[in-house]
N, C-alpha and C. Protein backbone atom coordinates (compact mmCIF):
# COMPACT_ATOMS: atom_id res chain seq x y z
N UNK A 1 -22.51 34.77 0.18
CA UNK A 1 -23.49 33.71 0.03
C UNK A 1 -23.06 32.65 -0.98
N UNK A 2 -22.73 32.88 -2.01
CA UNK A 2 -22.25 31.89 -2.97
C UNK A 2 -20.85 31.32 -2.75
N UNK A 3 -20.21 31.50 -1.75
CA UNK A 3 -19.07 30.81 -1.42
C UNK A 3 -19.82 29.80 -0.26
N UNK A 4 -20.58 30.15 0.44
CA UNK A 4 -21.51 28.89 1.20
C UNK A 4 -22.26 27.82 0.52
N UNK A 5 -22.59 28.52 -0.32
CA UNK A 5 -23.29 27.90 -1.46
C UNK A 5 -22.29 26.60 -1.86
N UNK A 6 -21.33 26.80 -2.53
CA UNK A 6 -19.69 26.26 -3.06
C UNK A 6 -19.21 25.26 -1.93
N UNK A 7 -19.23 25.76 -0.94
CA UNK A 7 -18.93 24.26 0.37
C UNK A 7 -19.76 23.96 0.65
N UNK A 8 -20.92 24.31 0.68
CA UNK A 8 -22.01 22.86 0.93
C UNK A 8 -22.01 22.07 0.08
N UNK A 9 -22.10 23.00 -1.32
CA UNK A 9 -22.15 21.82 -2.99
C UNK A 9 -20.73 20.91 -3.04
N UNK A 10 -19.69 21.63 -2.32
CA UNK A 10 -18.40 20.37 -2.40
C UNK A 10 -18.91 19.49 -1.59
N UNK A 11 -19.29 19.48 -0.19
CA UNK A 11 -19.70 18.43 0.28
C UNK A 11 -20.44 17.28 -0.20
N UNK A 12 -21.18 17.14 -0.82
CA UNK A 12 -21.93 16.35 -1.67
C UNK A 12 -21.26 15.86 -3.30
N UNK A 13 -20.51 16.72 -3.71
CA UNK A 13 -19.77 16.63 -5.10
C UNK A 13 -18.72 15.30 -5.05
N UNK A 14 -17.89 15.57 -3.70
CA UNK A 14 -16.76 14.89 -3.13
C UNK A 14 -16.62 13.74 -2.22
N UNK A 15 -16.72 12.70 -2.78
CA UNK A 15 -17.17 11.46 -1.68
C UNK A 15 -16.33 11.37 -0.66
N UNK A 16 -17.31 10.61 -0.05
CA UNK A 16 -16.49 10.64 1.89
C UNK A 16 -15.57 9.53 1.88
N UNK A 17 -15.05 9.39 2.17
CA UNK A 17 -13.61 8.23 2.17
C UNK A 17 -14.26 7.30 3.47
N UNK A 18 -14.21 6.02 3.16
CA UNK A 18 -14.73 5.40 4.44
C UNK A 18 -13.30 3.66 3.90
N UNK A 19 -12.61 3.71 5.19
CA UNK A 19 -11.46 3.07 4.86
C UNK A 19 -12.51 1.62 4.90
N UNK A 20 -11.63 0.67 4.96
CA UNK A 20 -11.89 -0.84 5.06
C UNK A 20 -11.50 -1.83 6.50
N UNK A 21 -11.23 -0.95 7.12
CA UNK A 21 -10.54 -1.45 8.56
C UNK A 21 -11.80 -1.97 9.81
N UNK A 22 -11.70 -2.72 10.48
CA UNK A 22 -12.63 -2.78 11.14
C UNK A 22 -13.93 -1.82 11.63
N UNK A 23 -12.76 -0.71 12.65
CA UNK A 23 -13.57 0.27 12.83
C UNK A 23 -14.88 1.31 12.16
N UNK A 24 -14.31 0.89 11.00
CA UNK A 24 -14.78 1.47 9.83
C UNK A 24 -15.84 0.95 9.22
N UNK A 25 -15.84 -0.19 9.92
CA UNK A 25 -17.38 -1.47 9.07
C UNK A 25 -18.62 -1.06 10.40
N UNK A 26 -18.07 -0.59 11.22
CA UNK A 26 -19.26 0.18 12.15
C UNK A 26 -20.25 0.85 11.54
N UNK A 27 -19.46 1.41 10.47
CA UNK A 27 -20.59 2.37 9.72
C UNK A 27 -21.92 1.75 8.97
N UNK A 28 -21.62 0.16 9.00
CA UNK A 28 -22.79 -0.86 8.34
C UNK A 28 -24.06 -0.76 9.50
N UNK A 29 -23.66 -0.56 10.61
CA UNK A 29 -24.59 -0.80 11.81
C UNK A 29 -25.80 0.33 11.61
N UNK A 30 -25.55 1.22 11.80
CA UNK A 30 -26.83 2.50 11.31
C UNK A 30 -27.19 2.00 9.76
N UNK A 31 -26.73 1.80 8.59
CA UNK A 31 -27.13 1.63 7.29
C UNK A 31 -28.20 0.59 7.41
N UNK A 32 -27.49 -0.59 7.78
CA UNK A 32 -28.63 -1.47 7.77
C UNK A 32 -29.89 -1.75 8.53
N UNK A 33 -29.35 -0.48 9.91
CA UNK A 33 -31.24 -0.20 10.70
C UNK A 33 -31.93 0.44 9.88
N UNK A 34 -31.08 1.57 8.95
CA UNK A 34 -32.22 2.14 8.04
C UNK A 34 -32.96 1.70 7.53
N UNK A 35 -31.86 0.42 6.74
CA UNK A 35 -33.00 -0.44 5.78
C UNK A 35 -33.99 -1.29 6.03
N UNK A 36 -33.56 -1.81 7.22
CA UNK A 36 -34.79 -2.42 8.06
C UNK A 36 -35.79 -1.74 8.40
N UNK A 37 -35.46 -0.63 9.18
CA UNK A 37 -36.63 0.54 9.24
C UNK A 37 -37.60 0.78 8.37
N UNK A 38 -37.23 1.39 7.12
CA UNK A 38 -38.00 2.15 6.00
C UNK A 38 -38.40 0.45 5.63
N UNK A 39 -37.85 -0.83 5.36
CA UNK A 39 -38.75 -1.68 4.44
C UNK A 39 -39.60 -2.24 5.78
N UNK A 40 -39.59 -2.39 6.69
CA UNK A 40 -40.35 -2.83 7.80
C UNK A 40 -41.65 -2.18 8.13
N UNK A 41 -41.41 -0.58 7.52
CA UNK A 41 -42.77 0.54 7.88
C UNK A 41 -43.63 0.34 6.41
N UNK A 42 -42.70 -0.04 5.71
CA UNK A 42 -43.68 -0.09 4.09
C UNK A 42 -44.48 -1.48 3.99
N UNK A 43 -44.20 -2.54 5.28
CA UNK A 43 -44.02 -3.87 4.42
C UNK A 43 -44.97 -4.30 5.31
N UNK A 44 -45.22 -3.83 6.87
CA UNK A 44 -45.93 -4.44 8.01
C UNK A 44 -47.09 -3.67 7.67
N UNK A 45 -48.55 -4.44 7.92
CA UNK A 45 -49.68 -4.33 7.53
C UNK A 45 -50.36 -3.39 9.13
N UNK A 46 -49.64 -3.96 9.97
CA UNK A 46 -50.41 -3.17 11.09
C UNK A 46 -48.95 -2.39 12.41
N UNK A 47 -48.29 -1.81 12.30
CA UNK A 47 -47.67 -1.61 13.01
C UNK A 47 -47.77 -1.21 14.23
N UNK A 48 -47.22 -2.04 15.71
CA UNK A 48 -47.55 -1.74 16.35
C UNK A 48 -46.17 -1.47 17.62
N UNK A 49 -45.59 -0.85 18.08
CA UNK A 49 -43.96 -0.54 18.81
C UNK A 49 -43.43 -1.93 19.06
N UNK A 50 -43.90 -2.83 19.93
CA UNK A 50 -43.54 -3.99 20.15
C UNK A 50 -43.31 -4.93 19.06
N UNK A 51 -43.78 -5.17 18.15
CA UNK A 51 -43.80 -5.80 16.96
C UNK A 51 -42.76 -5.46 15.96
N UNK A 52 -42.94 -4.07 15.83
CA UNK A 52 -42.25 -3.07 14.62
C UNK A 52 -40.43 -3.67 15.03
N UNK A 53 -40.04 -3.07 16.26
CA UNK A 53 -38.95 -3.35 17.07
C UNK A 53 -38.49 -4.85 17.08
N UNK A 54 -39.37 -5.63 17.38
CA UNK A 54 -38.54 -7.22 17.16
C UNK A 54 -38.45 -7.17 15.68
N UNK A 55 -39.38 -7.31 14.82
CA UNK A 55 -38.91 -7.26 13.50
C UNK A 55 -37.58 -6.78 12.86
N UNK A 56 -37.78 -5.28 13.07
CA UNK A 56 -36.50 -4.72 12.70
C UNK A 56 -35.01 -5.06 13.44
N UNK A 57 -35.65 -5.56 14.72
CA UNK A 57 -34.01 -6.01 14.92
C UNK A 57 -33.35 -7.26 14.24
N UNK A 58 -35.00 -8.24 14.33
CA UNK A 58 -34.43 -9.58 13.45
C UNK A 58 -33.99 -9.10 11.83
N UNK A 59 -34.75 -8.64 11.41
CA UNK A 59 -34.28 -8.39 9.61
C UNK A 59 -32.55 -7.65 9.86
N UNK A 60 -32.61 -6.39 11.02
CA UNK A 60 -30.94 -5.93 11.25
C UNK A 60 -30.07 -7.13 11.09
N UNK A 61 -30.45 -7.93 12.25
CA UNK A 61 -29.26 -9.20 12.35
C UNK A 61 -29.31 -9.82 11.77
N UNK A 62 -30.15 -10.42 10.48
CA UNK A 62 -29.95 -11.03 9.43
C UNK A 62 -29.06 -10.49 8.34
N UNK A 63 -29.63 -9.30 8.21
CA UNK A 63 -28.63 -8.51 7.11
C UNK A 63 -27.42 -8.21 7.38
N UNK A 64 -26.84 -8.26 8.53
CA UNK A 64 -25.49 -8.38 9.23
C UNK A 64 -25.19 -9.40 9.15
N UNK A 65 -25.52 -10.55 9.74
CA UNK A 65 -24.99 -12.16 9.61
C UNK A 65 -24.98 -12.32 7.82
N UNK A 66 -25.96 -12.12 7.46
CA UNK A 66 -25.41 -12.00 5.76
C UNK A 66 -24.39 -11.95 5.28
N UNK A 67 -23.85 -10.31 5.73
CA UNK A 67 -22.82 -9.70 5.43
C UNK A 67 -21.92 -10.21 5.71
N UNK A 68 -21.64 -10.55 7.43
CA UNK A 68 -20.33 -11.10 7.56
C UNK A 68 -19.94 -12.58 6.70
N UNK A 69 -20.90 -13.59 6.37
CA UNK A 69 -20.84 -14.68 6.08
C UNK A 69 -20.53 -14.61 4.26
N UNK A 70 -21.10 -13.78 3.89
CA UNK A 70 -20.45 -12.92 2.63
C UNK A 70 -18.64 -12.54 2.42
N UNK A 71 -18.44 -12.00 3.66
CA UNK A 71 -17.42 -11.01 3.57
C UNK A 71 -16.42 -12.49 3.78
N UNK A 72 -16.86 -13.16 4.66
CA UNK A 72 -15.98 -14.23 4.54
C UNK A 72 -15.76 -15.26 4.01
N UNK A 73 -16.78 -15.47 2.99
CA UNK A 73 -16.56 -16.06 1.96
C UNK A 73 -15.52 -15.62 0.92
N UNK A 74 -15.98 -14.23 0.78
CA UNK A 74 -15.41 -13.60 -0.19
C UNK A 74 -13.38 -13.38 0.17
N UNK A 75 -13.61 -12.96 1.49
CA UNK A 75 -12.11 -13.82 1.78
C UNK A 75 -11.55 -14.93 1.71
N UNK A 76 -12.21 -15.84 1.96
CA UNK A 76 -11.63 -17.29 1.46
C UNK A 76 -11.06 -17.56 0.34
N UNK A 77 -12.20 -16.86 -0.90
CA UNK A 77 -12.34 -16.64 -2.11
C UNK A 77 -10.67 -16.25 -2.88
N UNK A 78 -10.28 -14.88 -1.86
CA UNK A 78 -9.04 -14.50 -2.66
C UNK A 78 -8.10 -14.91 -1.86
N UNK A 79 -7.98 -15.68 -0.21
CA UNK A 79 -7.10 -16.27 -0.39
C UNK A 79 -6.56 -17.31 -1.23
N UNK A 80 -7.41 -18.49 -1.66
CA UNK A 80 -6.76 -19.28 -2.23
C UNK A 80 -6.87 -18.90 -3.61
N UNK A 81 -7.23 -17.81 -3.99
CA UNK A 81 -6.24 -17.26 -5.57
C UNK A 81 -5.19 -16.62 -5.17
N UNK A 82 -5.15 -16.39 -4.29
CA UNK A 82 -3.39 -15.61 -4.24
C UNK A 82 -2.56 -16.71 -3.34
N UNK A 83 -2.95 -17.80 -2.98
CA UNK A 83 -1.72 -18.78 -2.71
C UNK A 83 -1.42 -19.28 -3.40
């Protein structure tokens, strides 16, 4: 039992490696429904499926268009310090 104990607790001790490569920015797609989710259920006064759903997809694709418009800024950013 306490060696189960020991790999579940590494799992959590030991962060997950998540590279920087495209494929890898997939992983933003579920994160940011969460966040839309949970602040969309705290924030809407009457929730109703139809409603809840456009919302959260618009706040998703905002917080994505964010991001990318971020990310490419922030590239711009260090190209022209490293030219």
């Amino acid at each position: 039992m306490p060696l189960m104990l020991f790999s579940i607790m590494a799992n959590f001790i030991a962060p997950e490696n998540i590279g920087t490569d495209p494929k890898s920015m997939l992983w933003l797609l579920p994160l940011t429904a969460a966040i839309a989710i949970v602040y969309k259920a705290t924030k809407m006064p009457k929730i109703t499926a139809g409603s809840f759903i456009k919302e959260v997809a618009i706040l998703s694709g905002s917080i994505i268009i964010f991001i990318i418009i971020i990310a490419l800024a922030l590239f711009g950013l260090a190209w022209m310090i490293t030219e």
